[in-house]
PDB file of N, CA and C in Angstrom:
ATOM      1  N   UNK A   1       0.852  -1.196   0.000  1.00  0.00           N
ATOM      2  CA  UNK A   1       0.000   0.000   0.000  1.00  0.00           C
ATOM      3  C   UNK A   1       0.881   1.236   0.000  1.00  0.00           C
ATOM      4  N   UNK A   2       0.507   2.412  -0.757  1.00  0.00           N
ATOM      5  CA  UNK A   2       1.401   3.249  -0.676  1.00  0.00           C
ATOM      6  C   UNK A   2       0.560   4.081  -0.063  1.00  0.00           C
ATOM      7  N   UNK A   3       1.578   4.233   1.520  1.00  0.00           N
ATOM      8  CA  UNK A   3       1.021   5.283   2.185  1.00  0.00           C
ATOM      9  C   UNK A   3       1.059   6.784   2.058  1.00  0.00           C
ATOM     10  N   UNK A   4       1.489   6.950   0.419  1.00  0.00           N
ATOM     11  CA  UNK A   4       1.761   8.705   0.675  1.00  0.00           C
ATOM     12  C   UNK A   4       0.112   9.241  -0.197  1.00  0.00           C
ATOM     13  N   UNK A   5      -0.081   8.087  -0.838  1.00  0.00           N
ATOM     14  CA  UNK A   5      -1.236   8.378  -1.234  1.00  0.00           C
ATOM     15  C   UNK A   5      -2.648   8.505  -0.070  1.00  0.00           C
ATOM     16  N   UNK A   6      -2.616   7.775   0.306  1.00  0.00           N
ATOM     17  CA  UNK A   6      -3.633   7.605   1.823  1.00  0.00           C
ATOM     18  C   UNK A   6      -3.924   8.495   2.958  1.00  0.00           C
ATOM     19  N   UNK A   7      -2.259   8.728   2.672  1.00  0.00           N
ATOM     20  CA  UNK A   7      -2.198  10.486   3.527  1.00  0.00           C
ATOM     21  C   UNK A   7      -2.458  11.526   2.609  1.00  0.00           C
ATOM     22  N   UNK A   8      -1.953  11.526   1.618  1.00  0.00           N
ATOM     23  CA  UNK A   8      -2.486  12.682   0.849  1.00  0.00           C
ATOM     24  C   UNK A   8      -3.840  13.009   1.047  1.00  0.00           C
ATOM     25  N   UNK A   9      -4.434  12.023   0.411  1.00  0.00           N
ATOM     26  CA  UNK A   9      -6.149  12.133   0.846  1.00  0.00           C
ATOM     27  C   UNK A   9      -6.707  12.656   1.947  1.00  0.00           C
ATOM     28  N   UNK A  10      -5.915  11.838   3.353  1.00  0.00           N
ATOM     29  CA  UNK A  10      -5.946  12.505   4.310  1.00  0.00           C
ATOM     30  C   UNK A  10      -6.115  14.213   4.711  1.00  0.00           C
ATOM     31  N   UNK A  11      -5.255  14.434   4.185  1.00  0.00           N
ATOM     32  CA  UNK A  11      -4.209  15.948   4.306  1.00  0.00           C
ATOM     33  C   UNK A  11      -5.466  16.639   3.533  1.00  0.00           C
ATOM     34  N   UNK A  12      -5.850  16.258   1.983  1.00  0.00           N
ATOM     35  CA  UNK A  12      -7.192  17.127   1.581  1.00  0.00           C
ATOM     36  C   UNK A  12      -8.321  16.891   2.164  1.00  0.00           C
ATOM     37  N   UNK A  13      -8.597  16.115   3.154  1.00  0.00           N
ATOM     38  CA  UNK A  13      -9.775  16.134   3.562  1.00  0.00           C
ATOM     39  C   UNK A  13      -9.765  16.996   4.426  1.00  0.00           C
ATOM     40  N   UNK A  14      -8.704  17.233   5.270  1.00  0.00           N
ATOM     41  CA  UNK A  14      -8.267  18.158   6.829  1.00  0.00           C
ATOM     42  C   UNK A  14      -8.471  19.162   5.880  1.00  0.00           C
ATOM     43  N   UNK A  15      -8.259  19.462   4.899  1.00  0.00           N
ATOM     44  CA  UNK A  15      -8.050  21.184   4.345  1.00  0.00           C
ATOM     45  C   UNK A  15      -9.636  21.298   3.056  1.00  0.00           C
ATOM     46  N   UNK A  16     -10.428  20.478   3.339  1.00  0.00           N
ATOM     47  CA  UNK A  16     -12.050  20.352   2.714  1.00  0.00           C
ATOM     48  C   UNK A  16     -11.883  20.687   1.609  1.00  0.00           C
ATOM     49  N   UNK A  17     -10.893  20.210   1.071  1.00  0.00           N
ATOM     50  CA  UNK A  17     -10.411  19.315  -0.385  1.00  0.00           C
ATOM     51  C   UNK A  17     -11.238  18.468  -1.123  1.00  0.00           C
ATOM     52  N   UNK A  18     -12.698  18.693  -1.821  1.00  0.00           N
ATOM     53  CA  UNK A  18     -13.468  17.728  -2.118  1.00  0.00           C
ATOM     54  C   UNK A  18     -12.646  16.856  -2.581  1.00  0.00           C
ATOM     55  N   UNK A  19     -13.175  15.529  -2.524  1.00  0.00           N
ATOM     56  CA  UNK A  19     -12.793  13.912  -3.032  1.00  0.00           C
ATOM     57  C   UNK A  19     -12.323  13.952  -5.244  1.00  0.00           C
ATOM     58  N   UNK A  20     -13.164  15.185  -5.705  1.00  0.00           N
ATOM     59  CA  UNK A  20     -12.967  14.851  -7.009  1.00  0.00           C
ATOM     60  C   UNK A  20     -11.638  15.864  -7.130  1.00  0.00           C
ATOM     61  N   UNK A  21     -11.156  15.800  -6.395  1.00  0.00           N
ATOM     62  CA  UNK A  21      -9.645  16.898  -6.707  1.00  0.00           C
ATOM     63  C   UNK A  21      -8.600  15.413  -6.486  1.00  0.00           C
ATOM     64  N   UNK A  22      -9.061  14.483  -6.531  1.00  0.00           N
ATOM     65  CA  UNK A  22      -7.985  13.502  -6.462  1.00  0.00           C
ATOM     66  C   UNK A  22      -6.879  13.670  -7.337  1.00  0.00           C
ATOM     67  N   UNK A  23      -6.104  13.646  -7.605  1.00  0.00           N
ATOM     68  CA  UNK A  23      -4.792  13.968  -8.479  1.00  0.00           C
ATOM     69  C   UNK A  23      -4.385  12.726  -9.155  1.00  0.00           C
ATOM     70  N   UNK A  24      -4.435  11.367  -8.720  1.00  0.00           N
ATOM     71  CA  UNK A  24      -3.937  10.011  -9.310  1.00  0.00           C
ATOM     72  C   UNK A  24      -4.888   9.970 -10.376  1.00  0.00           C
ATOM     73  N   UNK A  25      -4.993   8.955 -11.466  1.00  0.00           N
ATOM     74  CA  UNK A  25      -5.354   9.016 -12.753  1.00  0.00           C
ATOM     75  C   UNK A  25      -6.749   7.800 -11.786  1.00  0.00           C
ATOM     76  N   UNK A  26      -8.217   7.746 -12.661  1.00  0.00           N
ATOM     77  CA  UNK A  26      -9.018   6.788 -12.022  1.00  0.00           C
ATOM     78  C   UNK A  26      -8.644   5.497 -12.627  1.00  0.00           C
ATOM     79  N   UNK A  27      -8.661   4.343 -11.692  1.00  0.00           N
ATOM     80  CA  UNK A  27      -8.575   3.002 -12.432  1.00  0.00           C
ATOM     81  C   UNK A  27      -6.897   2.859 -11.469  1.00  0.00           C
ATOM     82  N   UNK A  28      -6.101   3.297 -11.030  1.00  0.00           N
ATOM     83  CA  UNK A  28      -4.908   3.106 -10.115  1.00  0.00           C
ATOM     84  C   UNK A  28      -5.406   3.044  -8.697  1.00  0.00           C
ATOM     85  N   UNK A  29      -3.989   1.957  -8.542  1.00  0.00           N
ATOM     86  CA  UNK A  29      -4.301   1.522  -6.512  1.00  0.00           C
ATOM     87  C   UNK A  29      -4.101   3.488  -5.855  1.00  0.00           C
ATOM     88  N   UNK A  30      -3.062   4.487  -6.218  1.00  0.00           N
ATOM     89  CA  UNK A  30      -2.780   5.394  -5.794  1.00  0.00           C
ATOM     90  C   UNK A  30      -4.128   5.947  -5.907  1.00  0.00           C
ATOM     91  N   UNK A  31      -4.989   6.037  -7.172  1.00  0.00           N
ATOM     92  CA  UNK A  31      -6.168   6.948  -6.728  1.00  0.00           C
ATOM     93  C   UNK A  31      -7.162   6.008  -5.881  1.00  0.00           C
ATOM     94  N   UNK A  32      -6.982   5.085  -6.093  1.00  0.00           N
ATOM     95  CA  UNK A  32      -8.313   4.268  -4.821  1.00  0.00           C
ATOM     96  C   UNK A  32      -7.500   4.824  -3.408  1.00  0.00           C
ATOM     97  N   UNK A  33      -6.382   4.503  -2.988  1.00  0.00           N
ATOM     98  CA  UNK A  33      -5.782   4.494  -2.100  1.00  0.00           C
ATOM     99  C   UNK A  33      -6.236   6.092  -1.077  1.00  0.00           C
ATOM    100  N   UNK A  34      -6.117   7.037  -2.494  1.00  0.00           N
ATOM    101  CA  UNK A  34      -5.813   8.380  -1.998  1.00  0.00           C
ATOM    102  C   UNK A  34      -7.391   8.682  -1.128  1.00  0.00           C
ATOM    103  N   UNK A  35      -8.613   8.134  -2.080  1.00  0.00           N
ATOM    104  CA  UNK A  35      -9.804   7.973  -2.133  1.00  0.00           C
ATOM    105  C   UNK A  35     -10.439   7.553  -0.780  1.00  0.00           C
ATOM    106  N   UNK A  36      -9.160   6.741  -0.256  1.00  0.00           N
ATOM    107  CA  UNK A  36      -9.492   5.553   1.034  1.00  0.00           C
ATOM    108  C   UNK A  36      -9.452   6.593   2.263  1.00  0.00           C
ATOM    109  N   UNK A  37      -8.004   7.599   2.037  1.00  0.00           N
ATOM    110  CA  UNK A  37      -7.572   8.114   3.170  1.00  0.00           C
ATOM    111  C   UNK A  37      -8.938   9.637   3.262  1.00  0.00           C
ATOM    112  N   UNK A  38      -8.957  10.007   2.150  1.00  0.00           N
ATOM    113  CA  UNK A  38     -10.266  11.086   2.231  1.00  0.00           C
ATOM    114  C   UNK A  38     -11.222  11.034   2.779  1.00  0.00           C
ATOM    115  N   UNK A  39     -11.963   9.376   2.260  1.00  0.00           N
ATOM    116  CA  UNK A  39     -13.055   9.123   3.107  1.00  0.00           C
ATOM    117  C   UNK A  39     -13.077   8.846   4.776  1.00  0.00           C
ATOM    118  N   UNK A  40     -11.882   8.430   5.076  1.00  0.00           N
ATOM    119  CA  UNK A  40     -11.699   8.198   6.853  1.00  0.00           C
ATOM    120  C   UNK A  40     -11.802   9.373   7.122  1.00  0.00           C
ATOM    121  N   UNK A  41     -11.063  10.179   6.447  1.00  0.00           N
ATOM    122  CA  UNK A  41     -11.231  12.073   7.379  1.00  0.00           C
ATOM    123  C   UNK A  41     -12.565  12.344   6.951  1.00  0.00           C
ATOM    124  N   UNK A  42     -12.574  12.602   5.843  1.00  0.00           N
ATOM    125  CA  UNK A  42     -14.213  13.276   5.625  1.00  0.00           C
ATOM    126  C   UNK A  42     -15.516  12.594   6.123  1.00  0.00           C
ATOM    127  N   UNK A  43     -14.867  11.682   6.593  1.00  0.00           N
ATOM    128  CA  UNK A  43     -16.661  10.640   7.044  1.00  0.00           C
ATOM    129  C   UNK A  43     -16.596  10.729   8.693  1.00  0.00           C
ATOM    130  N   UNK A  44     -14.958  11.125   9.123  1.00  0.00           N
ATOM    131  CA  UNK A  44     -14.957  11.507  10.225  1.00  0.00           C
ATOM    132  C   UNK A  44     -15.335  12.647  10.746  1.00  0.00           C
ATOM    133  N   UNK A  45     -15.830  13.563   9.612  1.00  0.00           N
ATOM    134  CA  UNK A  45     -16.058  15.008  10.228  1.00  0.00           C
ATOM    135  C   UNK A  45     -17.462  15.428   9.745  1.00  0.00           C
ATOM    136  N   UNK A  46     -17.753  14.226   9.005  1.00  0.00           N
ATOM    137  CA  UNK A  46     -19.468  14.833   8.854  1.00  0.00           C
ATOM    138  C   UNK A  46     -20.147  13.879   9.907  1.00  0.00           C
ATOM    139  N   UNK A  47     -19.407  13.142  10.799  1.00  0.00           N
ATOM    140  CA  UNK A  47     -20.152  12.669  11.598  1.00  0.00           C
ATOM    141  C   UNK A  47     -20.218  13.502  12.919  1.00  0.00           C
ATOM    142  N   UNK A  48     -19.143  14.240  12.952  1.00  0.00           N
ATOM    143  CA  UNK A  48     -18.740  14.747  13.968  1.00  0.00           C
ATOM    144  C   UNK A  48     -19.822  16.112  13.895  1.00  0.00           C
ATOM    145  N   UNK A  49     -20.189  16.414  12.854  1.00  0.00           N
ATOM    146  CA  UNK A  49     -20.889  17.785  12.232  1.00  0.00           C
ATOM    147  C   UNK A  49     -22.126  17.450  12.488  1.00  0.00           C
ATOM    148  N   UNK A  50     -22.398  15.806  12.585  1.00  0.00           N
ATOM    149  CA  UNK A  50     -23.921  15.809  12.593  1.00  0.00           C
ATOM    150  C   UNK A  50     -24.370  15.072  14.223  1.00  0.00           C
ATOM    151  N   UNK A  51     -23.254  15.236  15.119  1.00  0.00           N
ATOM    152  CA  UNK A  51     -23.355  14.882  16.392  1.00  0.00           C
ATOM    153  C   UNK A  51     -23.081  16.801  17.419  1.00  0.00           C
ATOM    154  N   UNK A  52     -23.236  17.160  16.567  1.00  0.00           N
ATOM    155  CA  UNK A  52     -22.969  18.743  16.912  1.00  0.00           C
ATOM    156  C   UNK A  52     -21.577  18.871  17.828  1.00  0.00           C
ATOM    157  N   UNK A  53     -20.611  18.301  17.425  1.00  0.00           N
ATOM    158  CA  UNK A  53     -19.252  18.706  18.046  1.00  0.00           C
ATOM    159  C   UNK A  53     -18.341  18.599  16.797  1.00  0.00           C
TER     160      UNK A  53
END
């Protein structure tokens, strides 16, 4: 797994980087990968948004 992709994703989700700004080409492990780390942050903060903290 390449973790620079996973963090990347990461890193745009912390900075509300929608998901279609992915940068890897579609159909690569790097853009699924990047895809993977976005959704852990971003699914972490619309939950957090919809628990009012």
């Amino acid at each position: 797994m390449s973790t620079d992709a996973y963090r990347e994703g990461q890193r745009a989700a912390a900075k509300d980087i929608p998901a279609a700004a992915n940068p890897y080409q579609d159909g690569t492990k790097d853009h699924e990968q990047w895809a993977e780390g976005h959704d852990l942050v971003a699914g972490a903060e619309e939950a957090n948004q919809s628990e009012g903290t």
